[in-house]
Protein backbone atom coordinates (compact mmCIF):
# COMPACT_ATOMS: atom_id res chain seq x y z
CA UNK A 1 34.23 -29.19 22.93
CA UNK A 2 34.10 -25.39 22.71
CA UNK A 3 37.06 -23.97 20.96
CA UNK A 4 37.65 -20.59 23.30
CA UNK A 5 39.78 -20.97 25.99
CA UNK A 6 37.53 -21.05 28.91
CA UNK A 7 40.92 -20.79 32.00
CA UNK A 8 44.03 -20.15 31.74
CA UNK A 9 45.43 -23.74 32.74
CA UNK A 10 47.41 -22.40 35.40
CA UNK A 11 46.18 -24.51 38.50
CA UNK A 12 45.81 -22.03 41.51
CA UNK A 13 46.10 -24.29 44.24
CA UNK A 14 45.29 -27.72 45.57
CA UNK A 15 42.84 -28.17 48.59
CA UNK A 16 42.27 -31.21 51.02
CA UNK A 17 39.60 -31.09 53.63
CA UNK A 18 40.24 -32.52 57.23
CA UNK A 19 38.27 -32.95 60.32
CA UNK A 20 41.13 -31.60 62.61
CA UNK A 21 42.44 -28.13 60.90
CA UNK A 22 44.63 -27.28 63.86
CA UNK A 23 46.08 -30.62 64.49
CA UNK A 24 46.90 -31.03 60.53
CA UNK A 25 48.39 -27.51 60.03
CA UNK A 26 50.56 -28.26 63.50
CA UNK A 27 51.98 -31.45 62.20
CA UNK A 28 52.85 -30.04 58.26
CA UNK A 29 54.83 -27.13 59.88
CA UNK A 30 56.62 -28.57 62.42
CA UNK A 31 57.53 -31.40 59.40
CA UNK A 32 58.24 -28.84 57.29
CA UNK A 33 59.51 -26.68 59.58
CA UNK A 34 57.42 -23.80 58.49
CA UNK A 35 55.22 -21.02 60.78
CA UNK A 36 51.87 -22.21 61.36
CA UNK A 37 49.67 -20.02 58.88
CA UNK A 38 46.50 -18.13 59.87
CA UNK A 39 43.59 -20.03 59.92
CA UNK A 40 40.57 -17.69 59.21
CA UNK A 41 36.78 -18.70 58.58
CA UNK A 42 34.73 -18.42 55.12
CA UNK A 43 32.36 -16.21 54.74
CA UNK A 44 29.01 -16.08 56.52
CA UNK A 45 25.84 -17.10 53.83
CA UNK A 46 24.62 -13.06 54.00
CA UNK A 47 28.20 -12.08 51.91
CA UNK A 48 29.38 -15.79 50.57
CA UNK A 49 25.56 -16.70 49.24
CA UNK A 50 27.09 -20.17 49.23
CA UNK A 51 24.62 -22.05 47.37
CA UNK A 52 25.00 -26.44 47.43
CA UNK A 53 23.34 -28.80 44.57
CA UNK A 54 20.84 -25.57 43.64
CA UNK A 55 19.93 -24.39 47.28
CA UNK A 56 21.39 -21.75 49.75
CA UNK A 57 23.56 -22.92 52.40
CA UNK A 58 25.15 -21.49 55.38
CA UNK A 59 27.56 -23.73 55.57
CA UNK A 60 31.34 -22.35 56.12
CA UNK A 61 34.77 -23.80 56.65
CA UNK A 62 37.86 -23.30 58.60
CA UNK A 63 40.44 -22.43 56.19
CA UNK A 64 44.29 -22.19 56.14
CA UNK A 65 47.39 -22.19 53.42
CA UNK A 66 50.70 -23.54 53.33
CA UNK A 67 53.00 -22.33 50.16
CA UNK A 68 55.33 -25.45 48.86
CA UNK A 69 57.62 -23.54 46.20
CA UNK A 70 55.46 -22.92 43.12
CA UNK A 71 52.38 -25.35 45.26
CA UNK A 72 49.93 -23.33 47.17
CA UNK A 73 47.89 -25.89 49.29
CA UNK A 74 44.73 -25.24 51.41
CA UNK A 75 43.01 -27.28 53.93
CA UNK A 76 39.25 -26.87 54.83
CA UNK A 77 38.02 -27.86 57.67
CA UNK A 78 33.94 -28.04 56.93
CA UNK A 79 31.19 -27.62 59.80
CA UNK A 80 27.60 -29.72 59.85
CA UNK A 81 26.20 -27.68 57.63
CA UNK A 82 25.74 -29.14 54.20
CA UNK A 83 28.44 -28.11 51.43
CA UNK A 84 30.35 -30.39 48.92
CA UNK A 85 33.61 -30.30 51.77
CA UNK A 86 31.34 -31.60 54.41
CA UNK A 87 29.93 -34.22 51.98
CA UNK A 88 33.78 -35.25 50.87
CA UNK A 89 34.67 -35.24 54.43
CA UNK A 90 31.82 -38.00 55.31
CA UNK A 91 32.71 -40.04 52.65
CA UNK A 92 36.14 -40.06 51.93
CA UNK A 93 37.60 -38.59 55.40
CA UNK A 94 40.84 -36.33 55.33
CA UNK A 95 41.33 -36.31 51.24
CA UNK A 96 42.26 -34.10 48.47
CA UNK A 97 39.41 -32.38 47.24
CA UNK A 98 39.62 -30.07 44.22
CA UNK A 99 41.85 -28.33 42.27
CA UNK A 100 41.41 -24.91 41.41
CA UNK A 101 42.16 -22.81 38.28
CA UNK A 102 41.58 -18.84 37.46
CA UNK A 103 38.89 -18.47 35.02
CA UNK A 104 38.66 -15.05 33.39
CA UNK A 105 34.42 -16.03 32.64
CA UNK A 106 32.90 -17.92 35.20
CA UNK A 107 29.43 -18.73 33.26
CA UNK A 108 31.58 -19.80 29.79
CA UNK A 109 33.48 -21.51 31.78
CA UNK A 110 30.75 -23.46 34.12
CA UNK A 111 29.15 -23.79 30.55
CA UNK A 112 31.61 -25.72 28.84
CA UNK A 113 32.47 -27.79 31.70
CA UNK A 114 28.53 -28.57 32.26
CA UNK A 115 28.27 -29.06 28.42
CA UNK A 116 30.92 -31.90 28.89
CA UNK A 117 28.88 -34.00 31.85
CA UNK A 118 30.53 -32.11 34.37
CA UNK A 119 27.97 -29.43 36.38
CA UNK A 120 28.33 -27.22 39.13
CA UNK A 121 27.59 -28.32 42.60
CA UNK A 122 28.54 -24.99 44.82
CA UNK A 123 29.14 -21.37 44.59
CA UNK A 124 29.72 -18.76 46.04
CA UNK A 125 31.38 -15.94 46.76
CA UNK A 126 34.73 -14.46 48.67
CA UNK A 127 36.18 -11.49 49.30
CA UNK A 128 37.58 -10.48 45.77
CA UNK A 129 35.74 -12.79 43.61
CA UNK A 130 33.44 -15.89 43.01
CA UNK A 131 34.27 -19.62 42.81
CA UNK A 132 32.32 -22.73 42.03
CA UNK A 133 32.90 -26.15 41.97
CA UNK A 134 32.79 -28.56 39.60
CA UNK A 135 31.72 -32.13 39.79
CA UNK A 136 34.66 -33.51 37.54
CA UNK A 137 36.10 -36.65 39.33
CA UNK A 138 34.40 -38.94 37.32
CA UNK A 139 35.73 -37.91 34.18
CA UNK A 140 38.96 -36.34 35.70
CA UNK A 141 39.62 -37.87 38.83
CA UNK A 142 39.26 -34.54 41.16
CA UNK A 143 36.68 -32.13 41.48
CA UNK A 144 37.67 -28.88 39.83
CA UNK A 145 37.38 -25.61 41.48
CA UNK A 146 36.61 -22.26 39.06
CA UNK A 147 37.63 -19.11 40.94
CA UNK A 148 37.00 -15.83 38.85
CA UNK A 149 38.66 -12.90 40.58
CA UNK A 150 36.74 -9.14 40.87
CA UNK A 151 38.78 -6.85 38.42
C-alpha cells in the first residue's frame, strides 16, 4: 500500500440512485419535514466529458441533496444513457451507490486505489472540480467516489 495519504478520510457525502427523483425527494421531506431541495441536472458531455469503462458518454442524471446534521445525502436519478448510476439502477434498483471523499490528487489517488484491484469506471467533470468513481464494492462493500475540487 502506498504510504502518502492519498484523501483526507473525511467522507463528503453518501449517494443512492432512484428511478423516481421527485417522488423520493417528496416522501424524505415531508418525513422529515424538511423543504424539498432543488433538483438540478449534471452536466451536458461538451463541459462534464463524462467518460464510462474508458469511453465518452453523454449520459447525465437528475440530481438533488438533503443535509442530515453532519450527513449530506444525494440522490441521482440516471437517464438511458450508459453511466455506472444507470448500470446500478438496472441491477440493484433504488440503492446506495457510492461514497464520496475529497481527494487533494486525483491521479495518486485513482493510482493507489487501482494499484489495490480497485480501478476507475467514470469521470468526469462538474462545475468546480473533477470526480471519478471507483469500483471498490468488492473489496469494500460500496463503490467509492473521488471528487478533487478546482483551487
Amino acid at each position: 500500500m502506498n504510504e502518502k495519504e492519498w484523501c483526507n478520510k473525511q467522507a463528503v457525502h453518501v449517494a443512492v440512485v432512484v428511478d423516481d427523483i421527485q417522488s423520493v425527494l417528496e416522501n424524505y421531506c415531508r418525513l422529515f419535514q424538511m423543504e424539498m431541495p432543488r433538483v438540478k441536472l449534471t452536466g451536458a458531455q461538451e463541459d462534464a466529458k463524462v467518460t464510462y469503462r474508458g469511453m465518452p458518454t453523454p449520459a447525465r442524471a437528475k440530481q438533488g441533496f438533503l443535509q442530515f446534521g453532519n450527513l449530506r445525502v444525494e440522490f441521482l436519478e440516471p437517464d438511458e444513457k450508459d453511466s455506472t448510476w444507470r448500470e446500478y439502477l438496472n441491477k440493484h434498483g433504488n440503492i446506495i451507490h457510492h461514497v464520496a471523499f475529497d481527494v487533494e490528487d486525483m491521479e495518486e489517488a485513482v493510482s493507489v486505489l487501482a494499484a489495490e484491484g480497485m480501478p476507475m469506471v467514470q469521470d468526469g467533470f462538474y462545475n468546480g472540480g473533477k470526480y471519478a468513481y471507483i469500483e471498490s464494492e468488492n473489496k469494500l462493500g460500496v463503490m467509492l467516489e473521488l471528487l478533487q475540487n478546482d483551487k
